[in-house]
N, C-alpha and C. Protein backbone atom coordinates (compact mmCIF):
# COMPACT_ATOMS: atom_id res chain seq x y z
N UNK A 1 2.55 12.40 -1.18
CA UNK A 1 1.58 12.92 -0.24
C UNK A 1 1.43 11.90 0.87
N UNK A 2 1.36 12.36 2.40
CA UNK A 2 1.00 11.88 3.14
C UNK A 2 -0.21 12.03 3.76
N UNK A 3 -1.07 11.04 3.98
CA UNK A 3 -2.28 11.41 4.80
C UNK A 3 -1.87 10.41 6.35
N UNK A 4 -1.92 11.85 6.96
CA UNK A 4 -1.30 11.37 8.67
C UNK A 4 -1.86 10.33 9.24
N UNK A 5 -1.36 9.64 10.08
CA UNK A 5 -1.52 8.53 11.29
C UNK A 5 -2.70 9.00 12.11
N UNK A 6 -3.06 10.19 12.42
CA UNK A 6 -3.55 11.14 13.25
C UNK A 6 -5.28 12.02 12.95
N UNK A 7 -4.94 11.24 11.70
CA UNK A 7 -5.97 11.99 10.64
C UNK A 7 -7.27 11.10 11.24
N UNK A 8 -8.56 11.28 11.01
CA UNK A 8 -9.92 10.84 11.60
C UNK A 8 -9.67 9.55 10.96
N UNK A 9 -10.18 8.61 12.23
CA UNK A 9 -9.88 7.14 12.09
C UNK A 9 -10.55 6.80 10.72
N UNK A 10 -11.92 7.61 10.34
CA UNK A 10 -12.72 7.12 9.26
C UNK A 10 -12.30 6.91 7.97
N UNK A 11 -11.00 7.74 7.73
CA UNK A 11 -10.00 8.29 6.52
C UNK A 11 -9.17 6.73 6.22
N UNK A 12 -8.45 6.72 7.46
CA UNK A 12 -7.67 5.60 7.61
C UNK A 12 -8.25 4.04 7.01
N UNK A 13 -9.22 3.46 7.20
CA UNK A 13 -9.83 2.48 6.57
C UNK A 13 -9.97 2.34 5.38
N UNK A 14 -9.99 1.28 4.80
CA UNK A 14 -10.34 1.07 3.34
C UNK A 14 -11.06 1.66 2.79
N UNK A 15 -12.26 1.48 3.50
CA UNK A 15 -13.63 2.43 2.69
C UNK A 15 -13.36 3.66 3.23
N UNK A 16 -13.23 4.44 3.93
CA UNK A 16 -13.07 5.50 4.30
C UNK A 16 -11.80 5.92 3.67
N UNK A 17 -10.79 5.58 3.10
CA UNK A 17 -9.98 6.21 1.72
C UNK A 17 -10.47 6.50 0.59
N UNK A 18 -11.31 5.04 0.28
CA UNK A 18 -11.99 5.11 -0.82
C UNK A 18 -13.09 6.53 -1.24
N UNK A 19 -13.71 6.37 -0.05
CA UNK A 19 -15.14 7.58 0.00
C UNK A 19 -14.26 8.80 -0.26
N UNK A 20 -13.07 9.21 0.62
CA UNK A 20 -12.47 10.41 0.52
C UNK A 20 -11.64 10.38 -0.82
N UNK A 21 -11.39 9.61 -2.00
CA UNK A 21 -10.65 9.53 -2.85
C UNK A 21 -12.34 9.97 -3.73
N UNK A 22 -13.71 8.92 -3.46
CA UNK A 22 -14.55 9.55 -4.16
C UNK A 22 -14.69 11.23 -4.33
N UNK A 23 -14.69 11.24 -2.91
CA UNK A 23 -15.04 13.15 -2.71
C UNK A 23 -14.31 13.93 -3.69
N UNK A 24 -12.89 13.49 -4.22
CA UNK A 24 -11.94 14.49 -5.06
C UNK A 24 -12.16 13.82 -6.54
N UNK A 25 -13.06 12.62 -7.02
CA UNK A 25 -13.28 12.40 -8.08
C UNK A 25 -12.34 11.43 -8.36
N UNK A 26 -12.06 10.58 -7.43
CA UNK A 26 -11.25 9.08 -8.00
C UNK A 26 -12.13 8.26 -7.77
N UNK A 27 -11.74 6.93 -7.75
CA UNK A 27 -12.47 5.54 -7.23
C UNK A 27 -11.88 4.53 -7.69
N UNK A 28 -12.24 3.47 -7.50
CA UNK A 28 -11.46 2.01 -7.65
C UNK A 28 -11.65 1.59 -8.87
N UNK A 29 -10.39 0.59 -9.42
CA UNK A 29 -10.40 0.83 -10.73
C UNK A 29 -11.53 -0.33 -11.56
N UNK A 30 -11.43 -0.34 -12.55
CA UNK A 30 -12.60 -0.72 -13.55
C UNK A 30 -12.88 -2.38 -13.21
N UNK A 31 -13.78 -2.43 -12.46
CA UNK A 31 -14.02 -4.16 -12.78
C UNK A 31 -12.94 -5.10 -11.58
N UNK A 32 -12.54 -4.08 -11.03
CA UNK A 32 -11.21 -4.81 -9.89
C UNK A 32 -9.84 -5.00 -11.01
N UNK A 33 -10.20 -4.92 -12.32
CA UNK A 33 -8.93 -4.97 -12.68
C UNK A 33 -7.88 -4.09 -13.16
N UNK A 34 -6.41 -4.49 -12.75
CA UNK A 34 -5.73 -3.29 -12.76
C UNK A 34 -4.54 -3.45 -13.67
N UNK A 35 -4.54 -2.21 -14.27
CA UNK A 35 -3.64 -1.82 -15.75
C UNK A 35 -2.35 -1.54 -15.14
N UNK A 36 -1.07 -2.43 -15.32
CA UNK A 36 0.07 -1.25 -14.93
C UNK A 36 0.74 -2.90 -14.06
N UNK A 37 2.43 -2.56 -13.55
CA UNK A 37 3.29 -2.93 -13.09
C UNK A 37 2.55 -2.53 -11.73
N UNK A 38 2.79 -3.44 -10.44
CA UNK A 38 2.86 -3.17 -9.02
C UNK A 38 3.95 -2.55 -8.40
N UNK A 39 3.94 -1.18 -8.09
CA UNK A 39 4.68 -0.59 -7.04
C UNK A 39 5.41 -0.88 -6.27
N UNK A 40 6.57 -0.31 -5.74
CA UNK A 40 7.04 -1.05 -4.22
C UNK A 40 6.82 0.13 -3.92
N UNK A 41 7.22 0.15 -2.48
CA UNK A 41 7.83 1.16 -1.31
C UNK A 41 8.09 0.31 -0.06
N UNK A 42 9.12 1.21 -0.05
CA UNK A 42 9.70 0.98 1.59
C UNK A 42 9.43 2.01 2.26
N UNK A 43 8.64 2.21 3.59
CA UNK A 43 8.41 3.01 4.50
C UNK A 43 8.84 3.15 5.72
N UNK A 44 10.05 3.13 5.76
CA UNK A 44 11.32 2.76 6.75
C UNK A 44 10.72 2.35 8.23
N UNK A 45 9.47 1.44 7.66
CA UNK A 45 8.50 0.90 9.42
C UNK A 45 8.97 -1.07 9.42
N UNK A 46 10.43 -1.51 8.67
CA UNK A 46 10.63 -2.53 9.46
C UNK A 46 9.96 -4.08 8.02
N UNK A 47 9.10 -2.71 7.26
CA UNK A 47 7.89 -4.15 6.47
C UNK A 47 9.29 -4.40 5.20
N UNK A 48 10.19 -3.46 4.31
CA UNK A 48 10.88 -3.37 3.71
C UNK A 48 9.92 -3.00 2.52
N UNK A 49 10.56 -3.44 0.75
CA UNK A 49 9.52 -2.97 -0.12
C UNK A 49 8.43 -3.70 -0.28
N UNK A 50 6.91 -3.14 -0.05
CA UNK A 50 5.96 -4.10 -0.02
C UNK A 50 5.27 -3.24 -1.46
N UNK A 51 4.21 -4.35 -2.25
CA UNK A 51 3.36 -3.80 -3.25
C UNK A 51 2.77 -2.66 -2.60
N UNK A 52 2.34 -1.63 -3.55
CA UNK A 52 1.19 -0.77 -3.37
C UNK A 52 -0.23 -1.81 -2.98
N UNK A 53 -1.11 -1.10 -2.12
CA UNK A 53 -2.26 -1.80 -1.82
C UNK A 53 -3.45 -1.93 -2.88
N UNK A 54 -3.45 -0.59 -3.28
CA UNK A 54 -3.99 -0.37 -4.34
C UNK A 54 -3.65 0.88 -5.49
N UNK A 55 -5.13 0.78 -6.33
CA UNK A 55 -4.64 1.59 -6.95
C UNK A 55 -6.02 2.96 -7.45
N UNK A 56 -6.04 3.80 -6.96
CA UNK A 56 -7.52 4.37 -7.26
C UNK A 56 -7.15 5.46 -8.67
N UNK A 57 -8.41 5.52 -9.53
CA UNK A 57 -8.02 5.88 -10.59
C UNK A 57 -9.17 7.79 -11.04
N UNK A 58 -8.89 8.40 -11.26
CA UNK A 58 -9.55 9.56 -12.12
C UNK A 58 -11.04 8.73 -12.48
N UNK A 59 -11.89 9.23 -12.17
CA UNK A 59 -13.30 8.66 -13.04
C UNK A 59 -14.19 9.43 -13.48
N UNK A 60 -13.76 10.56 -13.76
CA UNK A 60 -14.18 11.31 -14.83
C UNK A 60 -15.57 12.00 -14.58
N UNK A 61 -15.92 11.55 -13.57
CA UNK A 61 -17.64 11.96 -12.95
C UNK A 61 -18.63 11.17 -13.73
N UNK A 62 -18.19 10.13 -14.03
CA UNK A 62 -18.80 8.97 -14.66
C UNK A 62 -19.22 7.18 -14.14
N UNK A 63 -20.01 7.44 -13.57
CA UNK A 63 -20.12 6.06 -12.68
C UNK A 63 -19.81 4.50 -13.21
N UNK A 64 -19.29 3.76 -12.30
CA UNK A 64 -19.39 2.83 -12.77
C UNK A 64 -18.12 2.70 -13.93
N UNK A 65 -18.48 3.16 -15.29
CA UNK A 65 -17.04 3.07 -16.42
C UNK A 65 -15.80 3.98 -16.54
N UNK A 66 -16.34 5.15 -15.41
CA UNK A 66 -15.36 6.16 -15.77
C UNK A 66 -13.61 5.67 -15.54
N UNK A 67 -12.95 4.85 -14.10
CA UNK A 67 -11.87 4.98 -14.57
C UNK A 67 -11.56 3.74 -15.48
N UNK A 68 -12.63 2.99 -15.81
CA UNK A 68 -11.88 1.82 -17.21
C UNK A 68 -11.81 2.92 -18.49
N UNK A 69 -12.35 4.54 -18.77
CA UNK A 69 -12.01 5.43 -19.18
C UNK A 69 -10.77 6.05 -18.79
N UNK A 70 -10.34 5.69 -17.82
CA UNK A 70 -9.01 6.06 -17.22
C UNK A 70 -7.79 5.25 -17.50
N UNK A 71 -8.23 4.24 -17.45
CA UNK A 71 -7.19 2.80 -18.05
C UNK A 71 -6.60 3.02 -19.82
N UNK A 72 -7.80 3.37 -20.53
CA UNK A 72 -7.64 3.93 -21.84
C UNK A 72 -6.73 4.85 -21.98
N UNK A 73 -7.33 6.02 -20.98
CA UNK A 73 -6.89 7.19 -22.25
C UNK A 73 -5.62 7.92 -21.29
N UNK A 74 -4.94 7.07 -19.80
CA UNK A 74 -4.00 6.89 -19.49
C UNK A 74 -4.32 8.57 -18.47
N UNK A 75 -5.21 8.52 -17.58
CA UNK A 75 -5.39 10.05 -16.71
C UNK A 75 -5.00 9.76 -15.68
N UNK A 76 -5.03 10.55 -14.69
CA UNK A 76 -4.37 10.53 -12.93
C UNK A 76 -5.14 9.54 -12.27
N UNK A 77 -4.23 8.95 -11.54
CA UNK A 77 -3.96 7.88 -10.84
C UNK A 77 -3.22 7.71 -9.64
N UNK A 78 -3.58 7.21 -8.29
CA UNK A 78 -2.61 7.12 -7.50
C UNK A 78 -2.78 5.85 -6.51
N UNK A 79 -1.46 5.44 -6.40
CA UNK A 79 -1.04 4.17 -5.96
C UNK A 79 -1.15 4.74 -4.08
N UNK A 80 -1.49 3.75 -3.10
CA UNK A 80 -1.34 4.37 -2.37
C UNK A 80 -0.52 2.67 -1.03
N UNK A 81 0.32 3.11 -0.27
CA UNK A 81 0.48 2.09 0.89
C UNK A 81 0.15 2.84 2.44
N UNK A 82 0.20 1.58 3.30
CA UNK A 82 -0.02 1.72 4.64
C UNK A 82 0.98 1.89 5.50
N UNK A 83 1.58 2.86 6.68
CA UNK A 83 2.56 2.11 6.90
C UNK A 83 2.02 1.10 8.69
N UNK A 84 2.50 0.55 8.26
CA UNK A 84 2.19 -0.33 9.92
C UNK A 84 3.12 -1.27 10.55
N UNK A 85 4.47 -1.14 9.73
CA UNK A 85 5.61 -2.46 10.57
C UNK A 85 6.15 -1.91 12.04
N UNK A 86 6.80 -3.04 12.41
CA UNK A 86 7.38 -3.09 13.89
C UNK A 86 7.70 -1.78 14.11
N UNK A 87 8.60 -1.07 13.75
CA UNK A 87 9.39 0.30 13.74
C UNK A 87 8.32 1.50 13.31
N UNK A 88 7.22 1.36 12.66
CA UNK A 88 6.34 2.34 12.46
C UNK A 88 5.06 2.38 12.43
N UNK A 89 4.22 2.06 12.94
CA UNK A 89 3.11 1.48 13.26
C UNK A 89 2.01 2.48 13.21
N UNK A 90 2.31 3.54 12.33
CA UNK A 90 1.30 4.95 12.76
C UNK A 90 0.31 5.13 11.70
N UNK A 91 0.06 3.91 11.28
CA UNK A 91 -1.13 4.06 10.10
C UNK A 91 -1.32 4.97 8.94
N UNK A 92 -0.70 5.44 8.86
CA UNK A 92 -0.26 6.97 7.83
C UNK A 92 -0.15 6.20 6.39
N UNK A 93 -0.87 6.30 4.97
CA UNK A 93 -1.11 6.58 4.01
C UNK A 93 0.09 6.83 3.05
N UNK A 94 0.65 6.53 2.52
CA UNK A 94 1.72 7.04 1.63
C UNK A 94 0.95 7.05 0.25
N UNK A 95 0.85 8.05 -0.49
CA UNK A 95 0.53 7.94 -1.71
C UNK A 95 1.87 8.42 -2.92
N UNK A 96 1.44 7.87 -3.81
CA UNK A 96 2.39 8.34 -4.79
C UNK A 96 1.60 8.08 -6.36
């Protein structure tokens, strides 16, 4: 999934992913800490394979513990990067 370059600047920001990842029932994962191998991608913008930035997790509509409930019992999850190198600079979201 891509969320466009083009898309409302508010989306594009950290917190403003975050809030819109709240709206569909994700959020950041348990305690800042994160379960799992780091990602690459290459986003043919020049950066080559960089880590995922983060990682937002399923939280179950449960504040606060829900995705260290997610870490457990292994539910949806998505890794997401930025792209912004020399060659592509259009702020666009890559999730996977």
């Amino acid at each position: 999934v891509i969320i466009s370059g083009k898309s409302s600047p508010k989306v594009l920001t950290d917190d403003g992913f975050l809030n819109w990842a709240r709206s569909i029932g994700f959020s950041h994962e348990f305690l800042g800490l994160h379960s799992g191998v780091l990602q690459t991608a290459s986003l043919g913008d020049r950066n080559g394979p960089l880590p995922e930035i983060k990682v937002i997790r399923q939280n179950f509509n449960i504040p606060i513990i829900g995705t260290g409930i997610e870490c457990l019992i292994e539910g949806n999850h998505v890794r997401y990067w930025r792209q912004n190198g020399a060659k592509g600079n259009t702020g666009a979201h890559f999730l996977a």
